[in-house]
PDB file of N, CA and C in Angstrom:
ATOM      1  N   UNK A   1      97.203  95.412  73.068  1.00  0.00           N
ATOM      2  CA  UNK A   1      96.790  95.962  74.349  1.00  0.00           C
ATOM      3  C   UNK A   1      97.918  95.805  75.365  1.00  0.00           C
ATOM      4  N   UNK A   2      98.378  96.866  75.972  1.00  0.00           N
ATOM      5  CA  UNK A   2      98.965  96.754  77.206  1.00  0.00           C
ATOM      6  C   UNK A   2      98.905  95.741  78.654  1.00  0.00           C
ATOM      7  N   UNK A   3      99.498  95.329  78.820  1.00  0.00           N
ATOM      8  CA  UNK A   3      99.182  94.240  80.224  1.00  0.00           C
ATOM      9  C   UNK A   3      99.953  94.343  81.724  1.00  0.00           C
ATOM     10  N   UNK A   4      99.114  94.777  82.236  1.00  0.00           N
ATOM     11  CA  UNK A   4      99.589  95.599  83.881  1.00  0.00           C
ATOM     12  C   UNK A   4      99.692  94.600  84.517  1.00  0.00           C
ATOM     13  N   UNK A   5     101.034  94.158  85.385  1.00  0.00           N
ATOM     14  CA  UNK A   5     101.388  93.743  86.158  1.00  0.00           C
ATOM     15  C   UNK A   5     101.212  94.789  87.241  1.00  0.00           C
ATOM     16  N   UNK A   6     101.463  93.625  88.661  1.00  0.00           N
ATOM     17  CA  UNK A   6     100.854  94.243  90.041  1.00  0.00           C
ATOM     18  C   UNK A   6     102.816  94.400  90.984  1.00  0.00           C
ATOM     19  N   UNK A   7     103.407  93.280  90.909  1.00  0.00           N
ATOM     20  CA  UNK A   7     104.220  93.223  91.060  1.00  0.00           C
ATOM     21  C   UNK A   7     105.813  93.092  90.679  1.00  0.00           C
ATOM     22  N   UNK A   8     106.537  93.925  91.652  1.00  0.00           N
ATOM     23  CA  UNK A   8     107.385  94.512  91.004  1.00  0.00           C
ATOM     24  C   UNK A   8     108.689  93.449  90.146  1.00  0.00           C
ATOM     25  N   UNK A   9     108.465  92.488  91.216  1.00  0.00           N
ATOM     26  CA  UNK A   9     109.447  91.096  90.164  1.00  0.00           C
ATOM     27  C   UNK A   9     109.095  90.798  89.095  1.00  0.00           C
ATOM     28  N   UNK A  10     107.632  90.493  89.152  1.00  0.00           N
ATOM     29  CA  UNK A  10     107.262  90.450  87.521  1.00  0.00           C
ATOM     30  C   UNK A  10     107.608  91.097  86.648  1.00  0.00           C
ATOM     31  N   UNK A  11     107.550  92.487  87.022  1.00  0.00           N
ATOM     32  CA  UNK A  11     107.746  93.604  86.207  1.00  0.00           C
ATOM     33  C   UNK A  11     109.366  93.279  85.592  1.00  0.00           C
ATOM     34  N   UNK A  12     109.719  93.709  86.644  1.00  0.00           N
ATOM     35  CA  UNK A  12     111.351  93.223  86.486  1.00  0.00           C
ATOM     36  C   UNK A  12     111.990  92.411  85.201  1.00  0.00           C
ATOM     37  N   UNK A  13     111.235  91.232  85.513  1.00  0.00           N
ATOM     38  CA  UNK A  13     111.479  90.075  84.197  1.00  0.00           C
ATOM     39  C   UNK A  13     111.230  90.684  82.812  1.00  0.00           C
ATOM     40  N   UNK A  14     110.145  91.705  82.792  1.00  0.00           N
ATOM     41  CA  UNK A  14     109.714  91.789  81.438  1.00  0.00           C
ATOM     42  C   UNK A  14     110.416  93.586  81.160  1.00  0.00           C
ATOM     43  N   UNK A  15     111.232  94.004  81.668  1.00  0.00           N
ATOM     44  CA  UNK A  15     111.989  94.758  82.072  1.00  0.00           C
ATOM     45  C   UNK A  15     113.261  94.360  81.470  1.00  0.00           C
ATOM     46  N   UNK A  16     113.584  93.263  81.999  1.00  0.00           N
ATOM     47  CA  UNK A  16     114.935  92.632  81.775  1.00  0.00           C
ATOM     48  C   UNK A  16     115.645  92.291  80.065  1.00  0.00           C
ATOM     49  N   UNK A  17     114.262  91.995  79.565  1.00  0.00           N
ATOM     50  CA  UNK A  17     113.982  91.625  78.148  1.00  0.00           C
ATOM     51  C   UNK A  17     113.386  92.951  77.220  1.00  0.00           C
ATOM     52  N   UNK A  18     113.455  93.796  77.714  1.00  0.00           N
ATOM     53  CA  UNK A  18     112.635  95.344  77.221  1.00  0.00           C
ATOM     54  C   UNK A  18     113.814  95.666  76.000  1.00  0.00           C
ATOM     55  N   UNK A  19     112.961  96.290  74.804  1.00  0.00           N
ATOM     56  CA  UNK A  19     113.838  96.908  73.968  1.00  0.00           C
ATOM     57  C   UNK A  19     113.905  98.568  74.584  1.00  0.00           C
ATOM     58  N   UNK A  20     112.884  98.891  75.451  1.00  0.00           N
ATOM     59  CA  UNK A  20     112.803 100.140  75.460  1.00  0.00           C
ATOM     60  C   UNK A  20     112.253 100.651  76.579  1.00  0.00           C
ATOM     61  N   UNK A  21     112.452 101.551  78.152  1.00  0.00           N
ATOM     62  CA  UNK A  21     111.661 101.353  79.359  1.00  0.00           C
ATOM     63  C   UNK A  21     111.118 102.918  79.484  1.00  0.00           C
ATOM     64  N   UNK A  22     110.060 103.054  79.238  1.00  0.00           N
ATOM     65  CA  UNK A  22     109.445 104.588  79.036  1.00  0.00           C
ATOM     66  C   UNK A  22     108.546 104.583  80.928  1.00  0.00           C
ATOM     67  N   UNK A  23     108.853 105.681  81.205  1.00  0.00           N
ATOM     68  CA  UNK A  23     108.572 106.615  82.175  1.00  0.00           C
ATOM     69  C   UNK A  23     107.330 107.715  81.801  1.00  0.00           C
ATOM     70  N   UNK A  24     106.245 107.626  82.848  1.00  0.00           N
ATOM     71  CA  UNK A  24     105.698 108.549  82.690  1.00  0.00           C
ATOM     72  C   UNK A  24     105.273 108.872  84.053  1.00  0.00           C
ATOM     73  N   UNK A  25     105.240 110.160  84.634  1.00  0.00           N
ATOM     74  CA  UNK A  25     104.818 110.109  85.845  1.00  0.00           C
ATOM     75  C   UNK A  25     103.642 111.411  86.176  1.00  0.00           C
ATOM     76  N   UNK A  26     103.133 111.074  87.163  1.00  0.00           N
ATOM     77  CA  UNK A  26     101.626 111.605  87.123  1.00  0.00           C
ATOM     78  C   UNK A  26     101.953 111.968  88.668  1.00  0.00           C
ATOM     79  N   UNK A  27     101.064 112.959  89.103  1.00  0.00           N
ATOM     80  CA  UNK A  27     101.157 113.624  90.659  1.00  0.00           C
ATOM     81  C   UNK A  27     101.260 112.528  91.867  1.00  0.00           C
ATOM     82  N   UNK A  28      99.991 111.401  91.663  1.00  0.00           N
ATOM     83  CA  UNK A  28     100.023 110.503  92.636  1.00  0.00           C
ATOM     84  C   UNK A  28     100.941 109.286  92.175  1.00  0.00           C
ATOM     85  N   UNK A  29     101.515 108.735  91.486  1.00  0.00           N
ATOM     86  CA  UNK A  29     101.971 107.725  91.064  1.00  0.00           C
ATOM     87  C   UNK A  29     103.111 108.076  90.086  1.00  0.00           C
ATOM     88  N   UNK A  30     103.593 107.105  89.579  1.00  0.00           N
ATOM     89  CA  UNK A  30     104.436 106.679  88.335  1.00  0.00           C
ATOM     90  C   UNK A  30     104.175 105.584  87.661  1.00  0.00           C
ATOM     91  N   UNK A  31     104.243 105.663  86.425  1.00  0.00           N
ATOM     92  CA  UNK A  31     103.561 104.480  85.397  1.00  0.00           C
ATOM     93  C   UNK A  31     105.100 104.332  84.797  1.00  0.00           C
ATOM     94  N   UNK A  32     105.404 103.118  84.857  1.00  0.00           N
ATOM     95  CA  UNK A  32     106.992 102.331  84.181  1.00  0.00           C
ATOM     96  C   UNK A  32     106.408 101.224  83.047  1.00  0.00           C
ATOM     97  N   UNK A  33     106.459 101.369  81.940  1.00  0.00           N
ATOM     98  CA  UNK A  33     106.568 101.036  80.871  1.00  0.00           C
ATOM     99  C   UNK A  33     107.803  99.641  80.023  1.00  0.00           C
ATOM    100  N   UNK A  34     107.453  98.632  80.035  1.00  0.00           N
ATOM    101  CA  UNK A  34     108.578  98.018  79.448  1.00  0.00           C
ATOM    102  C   UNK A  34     108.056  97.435  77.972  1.00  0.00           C
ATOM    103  N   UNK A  35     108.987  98.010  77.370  1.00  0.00           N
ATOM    104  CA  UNK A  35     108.396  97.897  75.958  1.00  0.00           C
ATOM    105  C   UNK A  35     109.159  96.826  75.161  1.00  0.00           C
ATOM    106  N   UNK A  36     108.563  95.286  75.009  1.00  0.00           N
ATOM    107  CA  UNK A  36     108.788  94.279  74.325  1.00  0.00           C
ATOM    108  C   UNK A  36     108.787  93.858  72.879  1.00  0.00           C
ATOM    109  N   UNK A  37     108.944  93.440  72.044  1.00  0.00           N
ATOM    110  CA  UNK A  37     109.356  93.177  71.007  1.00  0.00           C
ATOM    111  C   UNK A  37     107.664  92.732  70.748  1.00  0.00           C
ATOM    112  N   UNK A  38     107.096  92.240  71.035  1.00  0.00           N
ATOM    113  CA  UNK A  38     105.397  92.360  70.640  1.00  0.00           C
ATOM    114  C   UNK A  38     104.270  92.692  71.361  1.00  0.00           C
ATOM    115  N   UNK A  39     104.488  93.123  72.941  1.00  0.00           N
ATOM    116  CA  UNK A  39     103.580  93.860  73.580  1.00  0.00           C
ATOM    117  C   UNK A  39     104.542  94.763  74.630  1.00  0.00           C
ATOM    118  N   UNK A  40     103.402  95.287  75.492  1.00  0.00           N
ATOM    119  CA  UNK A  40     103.705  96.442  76.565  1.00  0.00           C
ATOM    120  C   UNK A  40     103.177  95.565  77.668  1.00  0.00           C
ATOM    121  N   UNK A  41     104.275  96.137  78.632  1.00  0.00           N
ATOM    122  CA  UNK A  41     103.580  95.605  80.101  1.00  0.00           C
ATOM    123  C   UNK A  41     104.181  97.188  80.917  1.00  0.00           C
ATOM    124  N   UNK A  42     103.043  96.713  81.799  1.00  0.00           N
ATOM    125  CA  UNK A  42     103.277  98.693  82.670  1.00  0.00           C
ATOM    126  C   UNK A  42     102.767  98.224  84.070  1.00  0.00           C
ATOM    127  N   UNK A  43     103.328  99.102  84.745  1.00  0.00           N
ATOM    128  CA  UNK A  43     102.960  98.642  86.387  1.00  0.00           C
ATOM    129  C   UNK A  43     102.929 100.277  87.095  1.00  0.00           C
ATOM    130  N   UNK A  44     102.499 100.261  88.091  1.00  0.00           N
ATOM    131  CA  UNK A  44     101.963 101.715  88.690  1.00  0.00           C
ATOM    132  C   UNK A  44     102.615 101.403  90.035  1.00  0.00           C
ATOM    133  N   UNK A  45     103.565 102.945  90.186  1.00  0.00           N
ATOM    134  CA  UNK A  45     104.418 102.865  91.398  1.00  0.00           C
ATOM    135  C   UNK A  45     104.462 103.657  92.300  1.00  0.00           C
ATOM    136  N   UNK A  46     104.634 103.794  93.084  1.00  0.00           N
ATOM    137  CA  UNK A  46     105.025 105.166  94.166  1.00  0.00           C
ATOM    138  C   UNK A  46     106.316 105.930  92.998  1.00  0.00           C
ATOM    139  N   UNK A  47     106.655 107.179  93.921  1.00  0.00           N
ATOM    140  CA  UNK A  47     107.706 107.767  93.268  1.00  0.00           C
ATOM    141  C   UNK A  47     109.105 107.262  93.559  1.00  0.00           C
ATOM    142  N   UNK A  48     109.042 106.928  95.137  1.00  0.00           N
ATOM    143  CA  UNK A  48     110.166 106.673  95.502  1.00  0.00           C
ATOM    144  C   UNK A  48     110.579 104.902  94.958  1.00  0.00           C
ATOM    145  N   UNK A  49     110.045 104.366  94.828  1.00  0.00           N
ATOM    146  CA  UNK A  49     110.021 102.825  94.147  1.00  0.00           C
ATOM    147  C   UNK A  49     110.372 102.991  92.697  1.00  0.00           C
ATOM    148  N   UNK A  50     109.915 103.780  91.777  1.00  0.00           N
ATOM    149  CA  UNK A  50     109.842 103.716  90.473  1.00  0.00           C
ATOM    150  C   UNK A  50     111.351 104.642  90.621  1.00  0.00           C
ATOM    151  N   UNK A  51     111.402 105.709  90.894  1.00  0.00           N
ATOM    152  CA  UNK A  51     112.763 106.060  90.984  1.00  0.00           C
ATOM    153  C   UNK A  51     113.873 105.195  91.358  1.00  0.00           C
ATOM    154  N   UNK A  52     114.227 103.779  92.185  1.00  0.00           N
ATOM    155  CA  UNK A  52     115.151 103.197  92.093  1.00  0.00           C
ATOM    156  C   UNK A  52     115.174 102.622  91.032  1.00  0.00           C
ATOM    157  N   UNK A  53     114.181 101.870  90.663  1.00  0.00           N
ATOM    158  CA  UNK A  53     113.779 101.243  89.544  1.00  0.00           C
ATOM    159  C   UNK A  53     114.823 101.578  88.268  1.00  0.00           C
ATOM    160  N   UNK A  54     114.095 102.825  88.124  1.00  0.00           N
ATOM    161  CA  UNK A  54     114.913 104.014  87.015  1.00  0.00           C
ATOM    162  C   UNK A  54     116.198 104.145  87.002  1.00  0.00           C
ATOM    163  N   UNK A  55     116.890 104.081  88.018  1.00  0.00           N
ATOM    164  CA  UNK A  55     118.244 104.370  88.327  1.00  0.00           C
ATOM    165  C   UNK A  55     118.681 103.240  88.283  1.00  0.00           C
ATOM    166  N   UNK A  56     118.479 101.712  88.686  1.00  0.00           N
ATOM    167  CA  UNK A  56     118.842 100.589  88.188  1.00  0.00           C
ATOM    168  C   UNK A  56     118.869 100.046  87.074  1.00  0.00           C
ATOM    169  N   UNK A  57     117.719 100.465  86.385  1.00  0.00           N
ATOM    170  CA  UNK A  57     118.135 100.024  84.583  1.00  0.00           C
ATOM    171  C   UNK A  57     118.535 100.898  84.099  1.00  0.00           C
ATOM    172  N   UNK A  58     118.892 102.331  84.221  1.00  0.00           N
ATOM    173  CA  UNK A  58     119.886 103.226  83.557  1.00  0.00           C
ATOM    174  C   UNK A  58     121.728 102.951  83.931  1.00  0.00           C
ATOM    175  N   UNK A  59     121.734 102.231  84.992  1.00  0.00           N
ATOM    176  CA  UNK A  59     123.039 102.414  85.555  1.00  0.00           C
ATOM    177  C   UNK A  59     123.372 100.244  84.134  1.00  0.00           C
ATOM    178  N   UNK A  60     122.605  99.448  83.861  1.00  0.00           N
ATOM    179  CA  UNK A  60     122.496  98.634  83.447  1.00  0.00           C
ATOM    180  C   UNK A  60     122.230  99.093  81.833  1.00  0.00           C
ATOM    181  N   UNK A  61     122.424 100.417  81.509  1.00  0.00           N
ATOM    182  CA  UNK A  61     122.203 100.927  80.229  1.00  0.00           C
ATOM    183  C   UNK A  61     121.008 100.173  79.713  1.00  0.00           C
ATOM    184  N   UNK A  62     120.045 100.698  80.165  1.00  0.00           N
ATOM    185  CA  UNK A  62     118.789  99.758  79.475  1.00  0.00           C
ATOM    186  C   UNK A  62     118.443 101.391  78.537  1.00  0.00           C
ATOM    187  N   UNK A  63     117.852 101.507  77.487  1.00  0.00           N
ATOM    188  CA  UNK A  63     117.093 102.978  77.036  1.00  0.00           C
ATOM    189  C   UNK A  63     115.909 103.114  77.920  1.00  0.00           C
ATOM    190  N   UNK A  64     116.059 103.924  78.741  1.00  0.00           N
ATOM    191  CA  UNK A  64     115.400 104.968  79.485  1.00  0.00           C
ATOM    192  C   UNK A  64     114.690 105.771  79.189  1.00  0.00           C
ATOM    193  N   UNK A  65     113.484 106.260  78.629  1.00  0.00           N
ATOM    194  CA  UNK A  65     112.656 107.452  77.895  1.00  0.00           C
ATOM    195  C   UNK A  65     111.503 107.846  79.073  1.00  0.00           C
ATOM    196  N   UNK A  66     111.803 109.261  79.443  1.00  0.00           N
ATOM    197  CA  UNK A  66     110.990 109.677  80.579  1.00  0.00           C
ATOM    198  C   UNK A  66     110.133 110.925  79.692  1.00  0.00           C
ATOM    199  N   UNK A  67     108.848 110.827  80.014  1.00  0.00           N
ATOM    200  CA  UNK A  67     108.039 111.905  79.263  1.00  0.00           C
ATOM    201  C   UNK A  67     106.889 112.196  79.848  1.00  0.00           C
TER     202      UNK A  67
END
């Protein structure tokens, strides 16, 4: 099962350790995905938040998958 964090440091950490950071974005929000070596953690963002986000672990070559 997936486990939603609220905040964005948290997120961060399990981000940091991600084999894989999948993007999905929806009209009102954005859902950021960090995909761990034995679970998922996902957090729900504005656009403009999840977009730095995005651009900080791509510029840190993290794999990026937006869909």
């Amino acid at each position: 099962m997936p486990k939603e964090v609220f905040l964005v440091e948290l997120w961060r950490k399990y981000a940091d350790a991600a084999e894989e950071i999948r993007v999905k974005r929806y009209p009102d929000y954005v859902k950021l995905k960090a995909r761990l070596k034995h679970h998922l953690c996902t957090i729900r963002l504005p656009t403009d938040i999840a977009d730095q986000l995005v651009r900080e672990y791509r510029s840190k070559n993290k794999n990026v998958n937006e869909y």
